[in-house]
C-alpha atoms as a PDB file:
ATOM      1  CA  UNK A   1       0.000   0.000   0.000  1.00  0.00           C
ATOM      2  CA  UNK A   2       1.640   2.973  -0.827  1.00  0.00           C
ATOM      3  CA  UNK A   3       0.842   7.092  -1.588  1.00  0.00           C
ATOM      4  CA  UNK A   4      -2.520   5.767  -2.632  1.00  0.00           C
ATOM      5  CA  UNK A   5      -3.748   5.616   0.228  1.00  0.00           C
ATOM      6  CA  UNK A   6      -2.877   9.306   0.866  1.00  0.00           C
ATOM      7  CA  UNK A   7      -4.716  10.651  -1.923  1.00  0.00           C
ATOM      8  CA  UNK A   8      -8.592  10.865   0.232  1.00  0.00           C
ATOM      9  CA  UNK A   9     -10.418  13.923   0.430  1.00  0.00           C
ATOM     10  CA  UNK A  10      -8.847  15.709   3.287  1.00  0.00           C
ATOM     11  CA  UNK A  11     -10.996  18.492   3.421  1.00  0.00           C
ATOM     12  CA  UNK A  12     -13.768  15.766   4.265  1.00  0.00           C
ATOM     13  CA  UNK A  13     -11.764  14.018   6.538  1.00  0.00           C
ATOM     14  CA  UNK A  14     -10.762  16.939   8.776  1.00  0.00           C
ATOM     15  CA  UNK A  15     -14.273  18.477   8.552  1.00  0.00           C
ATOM     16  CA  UNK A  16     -15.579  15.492  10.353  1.00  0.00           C
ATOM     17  CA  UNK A  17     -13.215  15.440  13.023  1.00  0.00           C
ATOM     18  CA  UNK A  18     -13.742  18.847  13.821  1.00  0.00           C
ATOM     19  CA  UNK A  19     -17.199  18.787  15.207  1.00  0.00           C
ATOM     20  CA  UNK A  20     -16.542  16.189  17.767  1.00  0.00           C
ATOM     21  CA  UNK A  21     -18.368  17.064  21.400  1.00  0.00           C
ATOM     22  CA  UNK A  22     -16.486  16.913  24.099  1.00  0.00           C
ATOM     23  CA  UNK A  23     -19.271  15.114  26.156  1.00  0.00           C
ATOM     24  CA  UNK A  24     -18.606  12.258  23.503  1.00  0.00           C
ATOM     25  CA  UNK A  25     -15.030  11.880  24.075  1.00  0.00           C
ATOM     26  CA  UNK A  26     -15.535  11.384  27.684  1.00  0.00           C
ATOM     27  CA  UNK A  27     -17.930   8.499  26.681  1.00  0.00           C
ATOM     28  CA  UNK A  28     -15.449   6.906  24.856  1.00  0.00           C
ATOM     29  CA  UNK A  29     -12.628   6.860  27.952  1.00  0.00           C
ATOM     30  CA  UNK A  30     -14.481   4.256  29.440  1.00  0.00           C
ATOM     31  CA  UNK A  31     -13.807   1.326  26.740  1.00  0.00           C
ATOM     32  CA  UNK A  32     -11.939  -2.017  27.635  1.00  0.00           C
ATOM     33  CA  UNK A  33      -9.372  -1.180  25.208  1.00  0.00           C
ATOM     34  CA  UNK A  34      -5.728   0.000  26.600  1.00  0.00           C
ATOM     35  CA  UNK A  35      -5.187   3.239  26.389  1.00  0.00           C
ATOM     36  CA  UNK A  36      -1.392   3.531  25.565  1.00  0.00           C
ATOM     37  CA  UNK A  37       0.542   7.335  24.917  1.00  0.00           C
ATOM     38  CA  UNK A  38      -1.498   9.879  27.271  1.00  0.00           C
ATOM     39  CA  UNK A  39       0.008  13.300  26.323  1.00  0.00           C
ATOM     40  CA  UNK A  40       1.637  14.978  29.265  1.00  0.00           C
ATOM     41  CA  UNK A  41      -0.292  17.815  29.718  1.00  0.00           C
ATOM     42  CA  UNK A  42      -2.466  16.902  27.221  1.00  0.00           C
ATOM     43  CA  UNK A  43      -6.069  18.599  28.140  1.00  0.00           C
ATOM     44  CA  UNK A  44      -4.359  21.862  27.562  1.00  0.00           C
ATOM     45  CA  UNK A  45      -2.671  21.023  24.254  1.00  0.00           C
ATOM     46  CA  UNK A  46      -5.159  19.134  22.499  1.00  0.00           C
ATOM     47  CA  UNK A  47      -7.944  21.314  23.072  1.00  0.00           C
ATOM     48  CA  UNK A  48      -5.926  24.281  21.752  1.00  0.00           C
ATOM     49  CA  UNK A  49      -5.230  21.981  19.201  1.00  0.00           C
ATOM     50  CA  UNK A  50      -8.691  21.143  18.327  1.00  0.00           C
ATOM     51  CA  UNK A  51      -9.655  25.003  18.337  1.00  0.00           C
ATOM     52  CA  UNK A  52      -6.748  25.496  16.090  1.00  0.00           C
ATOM     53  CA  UNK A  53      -7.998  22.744  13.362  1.00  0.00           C
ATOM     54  CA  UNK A  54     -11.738  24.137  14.003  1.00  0.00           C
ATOM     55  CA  UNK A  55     -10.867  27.194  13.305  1.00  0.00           C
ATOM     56  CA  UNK A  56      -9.140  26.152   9.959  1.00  0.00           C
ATOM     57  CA  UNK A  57     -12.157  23.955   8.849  1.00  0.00           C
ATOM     58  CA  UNK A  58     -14.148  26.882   9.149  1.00  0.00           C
ATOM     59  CA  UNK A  59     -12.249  30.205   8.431  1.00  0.00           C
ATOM     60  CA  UNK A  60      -9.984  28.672   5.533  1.00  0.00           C
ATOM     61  CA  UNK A  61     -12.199  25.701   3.841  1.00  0.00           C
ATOM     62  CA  UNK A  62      -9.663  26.458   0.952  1.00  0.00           C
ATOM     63  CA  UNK A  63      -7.071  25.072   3.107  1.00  0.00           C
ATOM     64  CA  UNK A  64      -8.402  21.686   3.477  1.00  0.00           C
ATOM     65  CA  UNK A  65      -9.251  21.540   0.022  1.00  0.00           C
ATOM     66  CA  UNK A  66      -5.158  22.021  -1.422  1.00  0.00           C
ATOM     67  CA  UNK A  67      -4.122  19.387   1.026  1.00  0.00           C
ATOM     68  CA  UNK A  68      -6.866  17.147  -0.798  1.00  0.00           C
ATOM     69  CA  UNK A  69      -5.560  18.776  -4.232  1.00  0.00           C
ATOM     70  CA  UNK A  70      -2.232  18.326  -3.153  1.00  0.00           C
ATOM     71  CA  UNK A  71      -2.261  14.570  -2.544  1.00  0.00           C
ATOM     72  CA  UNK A  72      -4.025  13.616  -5.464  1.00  0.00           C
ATOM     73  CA  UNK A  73      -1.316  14.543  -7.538  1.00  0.00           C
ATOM     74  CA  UNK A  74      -0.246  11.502  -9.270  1.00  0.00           C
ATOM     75  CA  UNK A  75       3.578  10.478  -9.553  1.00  0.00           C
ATOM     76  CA  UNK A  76       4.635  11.989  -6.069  1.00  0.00           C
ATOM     77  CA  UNK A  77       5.708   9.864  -3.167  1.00  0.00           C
ATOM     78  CA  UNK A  78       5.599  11.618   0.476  1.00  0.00           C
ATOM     79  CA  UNK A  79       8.676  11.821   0.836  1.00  0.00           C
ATOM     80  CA  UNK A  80       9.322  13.669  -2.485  1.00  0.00           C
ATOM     81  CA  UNK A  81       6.400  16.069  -1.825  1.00  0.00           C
ATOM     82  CA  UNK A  82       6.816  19.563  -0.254  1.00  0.00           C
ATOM     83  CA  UNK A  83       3.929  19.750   1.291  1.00  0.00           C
ATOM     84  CA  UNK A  84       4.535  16.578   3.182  1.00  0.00           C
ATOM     85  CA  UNK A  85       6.649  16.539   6.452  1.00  0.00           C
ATOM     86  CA  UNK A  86       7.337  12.986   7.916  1.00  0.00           C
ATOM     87  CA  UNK A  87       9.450  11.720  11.215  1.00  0.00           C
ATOM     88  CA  UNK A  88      12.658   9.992  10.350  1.00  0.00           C
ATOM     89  CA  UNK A  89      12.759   6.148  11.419  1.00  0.00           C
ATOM     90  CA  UNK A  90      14.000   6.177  14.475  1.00  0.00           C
ATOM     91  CA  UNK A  91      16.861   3.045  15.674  1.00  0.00           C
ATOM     92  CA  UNK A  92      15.054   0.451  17.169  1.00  0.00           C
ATOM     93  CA  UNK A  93      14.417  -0.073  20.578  1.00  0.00           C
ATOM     94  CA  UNK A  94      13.814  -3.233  22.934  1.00  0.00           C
ATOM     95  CA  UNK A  95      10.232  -3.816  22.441  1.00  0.00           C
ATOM     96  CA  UNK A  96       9.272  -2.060  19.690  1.00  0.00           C
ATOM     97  CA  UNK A  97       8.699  -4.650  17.720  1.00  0.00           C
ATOM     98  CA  UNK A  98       6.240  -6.242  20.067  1.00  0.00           C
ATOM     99  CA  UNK A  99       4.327  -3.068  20.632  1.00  0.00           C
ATOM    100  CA  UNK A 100       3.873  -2.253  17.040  1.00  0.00           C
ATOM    101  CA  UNK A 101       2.587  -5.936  16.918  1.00  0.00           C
ATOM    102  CA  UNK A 102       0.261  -5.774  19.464  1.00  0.00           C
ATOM    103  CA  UNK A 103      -1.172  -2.380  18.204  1.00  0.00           C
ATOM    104  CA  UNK A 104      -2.071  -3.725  15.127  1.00  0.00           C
ATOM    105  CA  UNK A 105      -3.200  -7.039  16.989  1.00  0.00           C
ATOM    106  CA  UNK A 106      -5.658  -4.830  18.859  1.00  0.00           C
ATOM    107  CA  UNK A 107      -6.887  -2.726  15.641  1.00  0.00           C
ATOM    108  CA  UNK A 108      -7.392  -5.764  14.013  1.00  0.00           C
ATOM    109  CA  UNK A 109      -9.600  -7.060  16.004  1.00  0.00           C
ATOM    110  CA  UNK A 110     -11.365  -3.954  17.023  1.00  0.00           C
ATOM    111  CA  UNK A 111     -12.030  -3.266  13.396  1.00  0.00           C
ATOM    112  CA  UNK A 112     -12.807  -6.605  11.642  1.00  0.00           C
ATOM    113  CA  UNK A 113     -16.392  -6.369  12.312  1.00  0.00           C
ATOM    114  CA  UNK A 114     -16.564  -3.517  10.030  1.00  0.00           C
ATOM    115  CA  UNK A 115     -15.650  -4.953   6.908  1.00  0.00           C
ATOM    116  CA  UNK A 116     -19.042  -4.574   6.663  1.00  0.00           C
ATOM    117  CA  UNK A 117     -19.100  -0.926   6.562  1.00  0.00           C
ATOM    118  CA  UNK A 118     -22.429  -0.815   6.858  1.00  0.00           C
ATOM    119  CA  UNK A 119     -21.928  -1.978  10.564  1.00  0.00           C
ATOM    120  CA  UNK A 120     -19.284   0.823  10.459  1.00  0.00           C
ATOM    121  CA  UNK A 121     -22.127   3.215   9.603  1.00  0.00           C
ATOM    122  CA  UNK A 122     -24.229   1.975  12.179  1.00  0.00           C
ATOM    123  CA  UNK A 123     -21.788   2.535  14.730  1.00  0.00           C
ATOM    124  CA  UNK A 124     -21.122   6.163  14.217  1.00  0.00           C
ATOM    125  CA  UNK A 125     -18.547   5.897  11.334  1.00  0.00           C
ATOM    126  CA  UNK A 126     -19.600   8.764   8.753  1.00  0.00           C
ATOM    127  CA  UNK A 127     -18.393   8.471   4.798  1.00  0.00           C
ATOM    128  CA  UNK A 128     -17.683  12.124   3.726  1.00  0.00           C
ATOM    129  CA  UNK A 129     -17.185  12.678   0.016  1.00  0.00           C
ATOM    130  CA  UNK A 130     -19.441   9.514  -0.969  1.00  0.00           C
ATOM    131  CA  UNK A 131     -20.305  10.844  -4.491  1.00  0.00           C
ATOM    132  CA  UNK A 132     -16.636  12.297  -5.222  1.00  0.00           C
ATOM    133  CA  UNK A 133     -14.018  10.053  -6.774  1.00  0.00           C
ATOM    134  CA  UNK A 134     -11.082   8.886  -4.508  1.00  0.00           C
ATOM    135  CA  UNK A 135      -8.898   6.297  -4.242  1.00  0.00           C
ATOM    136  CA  UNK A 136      -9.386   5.810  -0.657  1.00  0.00           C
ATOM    137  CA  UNK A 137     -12.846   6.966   1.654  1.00  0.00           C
ATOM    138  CA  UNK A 138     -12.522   8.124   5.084  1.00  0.00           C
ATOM    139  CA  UNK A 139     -15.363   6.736   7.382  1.00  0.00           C
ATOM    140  CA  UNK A 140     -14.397   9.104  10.236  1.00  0.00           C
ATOM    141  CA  UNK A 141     -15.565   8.834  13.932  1.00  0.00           C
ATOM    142  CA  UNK A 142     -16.246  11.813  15.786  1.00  0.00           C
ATOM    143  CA  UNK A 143     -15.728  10.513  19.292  1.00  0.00           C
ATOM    144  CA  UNK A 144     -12.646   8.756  18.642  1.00  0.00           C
ATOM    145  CA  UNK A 145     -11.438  11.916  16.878  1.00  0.00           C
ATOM    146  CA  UNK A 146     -11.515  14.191  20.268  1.00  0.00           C
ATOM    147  CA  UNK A 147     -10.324  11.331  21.841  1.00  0.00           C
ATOM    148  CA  UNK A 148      -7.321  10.744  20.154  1.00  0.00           C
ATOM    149  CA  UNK A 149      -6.334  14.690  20.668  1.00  0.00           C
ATOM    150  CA  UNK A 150      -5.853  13.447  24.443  1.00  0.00           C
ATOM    151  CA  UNK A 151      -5.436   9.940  24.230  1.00  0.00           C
ATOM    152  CA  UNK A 152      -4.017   7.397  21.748  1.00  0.00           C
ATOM    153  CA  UNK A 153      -6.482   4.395  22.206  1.00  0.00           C
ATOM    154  CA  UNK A 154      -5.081   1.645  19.331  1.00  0.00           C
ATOM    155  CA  UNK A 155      -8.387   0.170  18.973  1.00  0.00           C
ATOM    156  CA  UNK A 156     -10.211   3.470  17.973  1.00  0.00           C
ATOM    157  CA  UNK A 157      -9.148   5.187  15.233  1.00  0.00           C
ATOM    158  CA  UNK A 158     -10.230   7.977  14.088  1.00  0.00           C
ATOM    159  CA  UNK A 159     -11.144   6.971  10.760  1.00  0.00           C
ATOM    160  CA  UNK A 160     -11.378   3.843   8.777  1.00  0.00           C
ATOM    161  CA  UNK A 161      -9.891   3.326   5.302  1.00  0.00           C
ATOM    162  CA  UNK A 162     -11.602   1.767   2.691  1.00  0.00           C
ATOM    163  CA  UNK A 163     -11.643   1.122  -1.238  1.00  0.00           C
ATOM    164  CA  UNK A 164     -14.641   1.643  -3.715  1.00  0.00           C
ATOM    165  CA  UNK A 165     -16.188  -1.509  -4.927  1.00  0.00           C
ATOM    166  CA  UNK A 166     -18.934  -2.663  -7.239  1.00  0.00           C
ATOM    167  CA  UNK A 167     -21.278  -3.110  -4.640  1.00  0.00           C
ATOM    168  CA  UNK A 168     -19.668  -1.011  -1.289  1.00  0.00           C
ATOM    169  CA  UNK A 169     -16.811  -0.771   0.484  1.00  0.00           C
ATOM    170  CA  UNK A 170     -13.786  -2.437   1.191  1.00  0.00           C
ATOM    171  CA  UNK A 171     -11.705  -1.974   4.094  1.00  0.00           C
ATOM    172  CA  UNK A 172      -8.377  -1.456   3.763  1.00  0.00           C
ATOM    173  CA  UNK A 173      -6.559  -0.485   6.937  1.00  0.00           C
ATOM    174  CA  UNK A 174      -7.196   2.542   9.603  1.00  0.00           C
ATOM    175  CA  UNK A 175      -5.513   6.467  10.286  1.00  0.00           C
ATOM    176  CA  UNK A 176      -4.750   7.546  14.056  1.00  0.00           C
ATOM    177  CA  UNK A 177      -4.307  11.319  14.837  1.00  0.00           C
ATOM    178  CA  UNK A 178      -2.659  13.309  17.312  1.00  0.00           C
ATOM    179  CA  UNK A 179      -2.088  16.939  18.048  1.00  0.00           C
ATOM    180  CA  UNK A 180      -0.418  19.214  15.535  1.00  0.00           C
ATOM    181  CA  UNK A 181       2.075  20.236  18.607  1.00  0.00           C
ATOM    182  CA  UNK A 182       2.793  16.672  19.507  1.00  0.00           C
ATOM    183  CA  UNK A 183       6.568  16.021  19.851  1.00  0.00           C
ATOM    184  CA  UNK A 184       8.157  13.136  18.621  1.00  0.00           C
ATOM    185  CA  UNK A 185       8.429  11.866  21.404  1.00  0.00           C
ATOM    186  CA  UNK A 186       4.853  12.121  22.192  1.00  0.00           C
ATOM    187  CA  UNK A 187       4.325  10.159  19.057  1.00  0.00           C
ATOM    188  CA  UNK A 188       6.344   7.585  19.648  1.00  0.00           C
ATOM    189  CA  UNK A 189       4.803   7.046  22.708  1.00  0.00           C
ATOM    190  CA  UNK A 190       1.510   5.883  20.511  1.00  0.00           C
ATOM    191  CA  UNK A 191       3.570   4.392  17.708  1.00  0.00           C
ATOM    192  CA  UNK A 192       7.537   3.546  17.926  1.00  0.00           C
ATOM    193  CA  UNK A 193       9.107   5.773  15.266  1.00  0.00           C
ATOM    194  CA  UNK A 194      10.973   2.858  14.170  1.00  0.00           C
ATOM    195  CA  UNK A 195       8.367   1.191  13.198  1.00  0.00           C
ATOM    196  CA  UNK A 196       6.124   3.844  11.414  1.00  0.00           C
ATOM    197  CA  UNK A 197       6.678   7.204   9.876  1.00  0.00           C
ATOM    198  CA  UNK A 198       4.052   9.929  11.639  1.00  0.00           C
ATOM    199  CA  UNK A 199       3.241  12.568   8.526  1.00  0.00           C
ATOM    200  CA  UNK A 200       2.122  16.037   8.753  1.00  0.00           C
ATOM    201  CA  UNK A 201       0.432  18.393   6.055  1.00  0.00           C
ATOM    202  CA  UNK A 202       2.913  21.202   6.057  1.00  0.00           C
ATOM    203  CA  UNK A 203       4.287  24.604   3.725  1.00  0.00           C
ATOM    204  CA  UNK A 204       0.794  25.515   1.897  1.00  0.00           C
ATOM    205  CA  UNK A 205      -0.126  29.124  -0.110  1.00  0.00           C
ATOM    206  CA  UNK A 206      -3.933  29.578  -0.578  1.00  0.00           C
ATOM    207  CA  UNK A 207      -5.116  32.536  -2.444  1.00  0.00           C
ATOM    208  CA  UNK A 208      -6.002  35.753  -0.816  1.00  0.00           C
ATOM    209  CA  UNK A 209      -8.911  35.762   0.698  1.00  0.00           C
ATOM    210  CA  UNK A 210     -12.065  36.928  -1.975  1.00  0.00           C
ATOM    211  CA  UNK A 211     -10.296  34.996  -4.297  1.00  0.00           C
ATOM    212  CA  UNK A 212     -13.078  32.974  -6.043  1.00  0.00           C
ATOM    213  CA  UNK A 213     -12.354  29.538  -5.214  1.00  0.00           C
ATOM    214  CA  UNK A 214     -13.949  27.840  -8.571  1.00  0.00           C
ATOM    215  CA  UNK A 215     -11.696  29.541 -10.391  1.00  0.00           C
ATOM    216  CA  UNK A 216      -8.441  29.243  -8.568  1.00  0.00           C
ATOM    217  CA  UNK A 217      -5.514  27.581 -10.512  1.00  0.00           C
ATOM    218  CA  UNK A 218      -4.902  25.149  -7.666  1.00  0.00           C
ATOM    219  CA  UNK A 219      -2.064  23.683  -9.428  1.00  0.00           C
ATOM    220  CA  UNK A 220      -0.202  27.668  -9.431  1.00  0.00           C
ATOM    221  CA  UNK A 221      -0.411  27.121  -5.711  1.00  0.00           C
ATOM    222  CA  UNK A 222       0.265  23.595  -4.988  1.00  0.00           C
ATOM    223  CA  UNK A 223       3.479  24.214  -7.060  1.00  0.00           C
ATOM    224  CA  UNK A 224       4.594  27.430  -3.888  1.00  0.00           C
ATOM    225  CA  UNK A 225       6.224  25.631  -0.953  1.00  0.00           C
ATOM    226  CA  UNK A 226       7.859  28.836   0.723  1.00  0.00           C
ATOM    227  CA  UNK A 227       6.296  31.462   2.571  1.00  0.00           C
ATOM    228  CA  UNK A 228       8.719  34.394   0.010  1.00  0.00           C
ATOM    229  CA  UNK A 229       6.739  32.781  -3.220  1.00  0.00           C
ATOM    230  CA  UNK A 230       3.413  32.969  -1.349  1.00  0.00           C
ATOM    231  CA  UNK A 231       4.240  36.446  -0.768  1.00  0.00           C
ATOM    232  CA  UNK A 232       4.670  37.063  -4.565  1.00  0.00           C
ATOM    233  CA  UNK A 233       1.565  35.953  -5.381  1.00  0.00           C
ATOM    234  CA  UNK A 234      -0.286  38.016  -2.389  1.00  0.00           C
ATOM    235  CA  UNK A 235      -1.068  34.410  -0.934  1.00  0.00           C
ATOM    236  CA  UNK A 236      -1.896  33.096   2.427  1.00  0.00           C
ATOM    237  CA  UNK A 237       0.752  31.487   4.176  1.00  0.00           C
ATOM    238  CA  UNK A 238       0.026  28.326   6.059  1.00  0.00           C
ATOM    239  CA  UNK A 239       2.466  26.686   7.768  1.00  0.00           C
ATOM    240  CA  UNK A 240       0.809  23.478   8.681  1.00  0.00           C
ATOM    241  CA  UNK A 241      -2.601  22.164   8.351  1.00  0.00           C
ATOM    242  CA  UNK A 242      -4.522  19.608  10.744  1.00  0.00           C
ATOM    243  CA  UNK A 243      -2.487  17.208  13.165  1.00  0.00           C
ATOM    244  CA  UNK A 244      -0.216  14.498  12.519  1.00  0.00           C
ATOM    245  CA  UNK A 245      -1.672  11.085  11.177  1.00  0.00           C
ATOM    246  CA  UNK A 246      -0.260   7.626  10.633  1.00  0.00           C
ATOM    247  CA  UNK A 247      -2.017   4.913   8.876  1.00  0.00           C
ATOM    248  CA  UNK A 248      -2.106   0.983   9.143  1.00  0.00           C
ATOM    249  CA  UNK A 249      -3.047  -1.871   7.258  1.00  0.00           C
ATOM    250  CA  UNK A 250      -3.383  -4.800   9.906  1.00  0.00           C
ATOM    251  CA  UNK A 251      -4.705  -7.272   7.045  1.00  0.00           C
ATOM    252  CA  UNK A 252      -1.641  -6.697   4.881  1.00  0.00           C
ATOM    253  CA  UNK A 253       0.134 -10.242   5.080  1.00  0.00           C
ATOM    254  CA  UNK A 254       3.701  -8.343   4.121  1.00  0.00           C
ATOM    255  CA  UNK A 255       4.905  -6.744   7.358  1.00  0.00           C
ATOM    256  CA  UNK A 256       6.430  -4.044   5.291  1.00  0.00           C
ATOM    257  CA  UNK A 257       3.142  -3.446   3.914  1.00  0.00           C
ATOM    258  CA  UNK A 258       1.166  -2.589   7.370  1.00  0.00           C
ATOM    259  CA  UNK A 259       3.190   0.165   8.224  1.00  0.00           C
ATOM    260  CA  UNK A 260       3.182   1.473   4.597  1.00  0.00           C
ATOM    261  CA  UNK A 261       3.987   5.426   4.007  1.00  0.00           C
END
């Protein structure tokens, strides 16, 4: 699984996690699951976090909708991209390996009932973006999405991944979140870093605000990946958009393939 599964409607994506109560995330916090990474301080930075990302949903749609733009541009790995910041992997530490394992041992299991994603539906999983072509849908979960801004819980993510097929949905693997102002070390905490490569949506220029958005030549923008260019063009500099996010494929039967970036 590779950059495919990066190309999703973003805009959709981060909409829905955006809206999350917090009354809901506390209802979550009482599952069986372990919860594993708890962010030091972390009511503080995740709600700024989540008013940040709000606040971007609503004030600068524009924004989520170059990230989308952005990653459906075909021929472009992450790392190559500009817009696309990941962590380094990271030497490997006694018992990495078996935590990685048992994370996607967890998700697995949590998640195998909804290869019917119609029982994904009915359990408060949302498609966004049903009628729009992508190569991957995000069924996103608004309680697991506050959650994971204090939390990393490995058998909630906060959205599902799955492929178009004749008749639905296939499921394809899972995306968990944390704060934009997570350190590394925060995120390794969730996920070892040498295992899996955390990725951020970083270095964007939208157009000035009035601009009319149907006529924008998205591609003139995509191209600007420094704040002096976005200047140029009497652009909007933004230095990073939405959190950090890390997906997994616990079906893949190639280990190299579950951690795929």
């Amino acid at each position: 699984m590779k950059f495919d599964t990066c190309k999703s409607v973003l805009s959709v994506f981060a909409a829905a996690a955006l809206v999350c109560a917090a009354p809901a995330a506390r209802a979550q916090e009482g599952t069986a699951a372990p919860a594993h990474g708890t962010m030091p301080g972390s009511s503080a930075a995740a709600g700024a976090d989540t008013s940040d990302l709000q606040h971007e949903s609503e004030q600068n749609p524009e924004a989520a909708r170059a990230a989308n733009d952005d990653m459906s541009m075909p021929g472009m790995n992450m790392g190559e991209n500009p817009h696309m910041f990941m962590t380094e992997l990271q030497p490997k530490k006694p018992g990495d390996d078996r935590r990685a394992e048992e994370i996607v041992e967890i998700l697995a299991k949590s998640i195998a009932k909804y290869k019917d994603y119609k029982v994904a539906i009915a359990d408060g999983y949302q498609i966004f973006g049903a009628k729009v072509q992508q190569p991957v849908y995000h069924f996103t979960n608004y309680h697991n999405a506050m959650t994971a801004a204090f939390i990393f819980n490995p058998a909630h993510p906060t959205p599902l991944l799955y492929k178009k097929t004749g008749e639905g949905y296939e499921l394809v693997g899972a995306m968990y979140t944390a704060p934009k102002n997570a350190t590394e070390s925060q995120l390794n905490e969730r996920v070892p870093l040498s295992i899996a490569r955390w990725h951020e949506h970083v270095n964007f220029c939208l157009p000035g605000r009035g601009a009319a958005l149907g006529q924008v030549d998205w591609k003139k923008y995509l191209a600007i990946s420094t704040q002096d260019a976005c200047a140029q063009v009497n652009g909007r500099w933004m230095k990073q958009i939405f959190g950090w996010m890390v997906h997994v494929y616990p079906f893949e039967s190639d280990p190299d393939k579950v951690w795929a970036h």
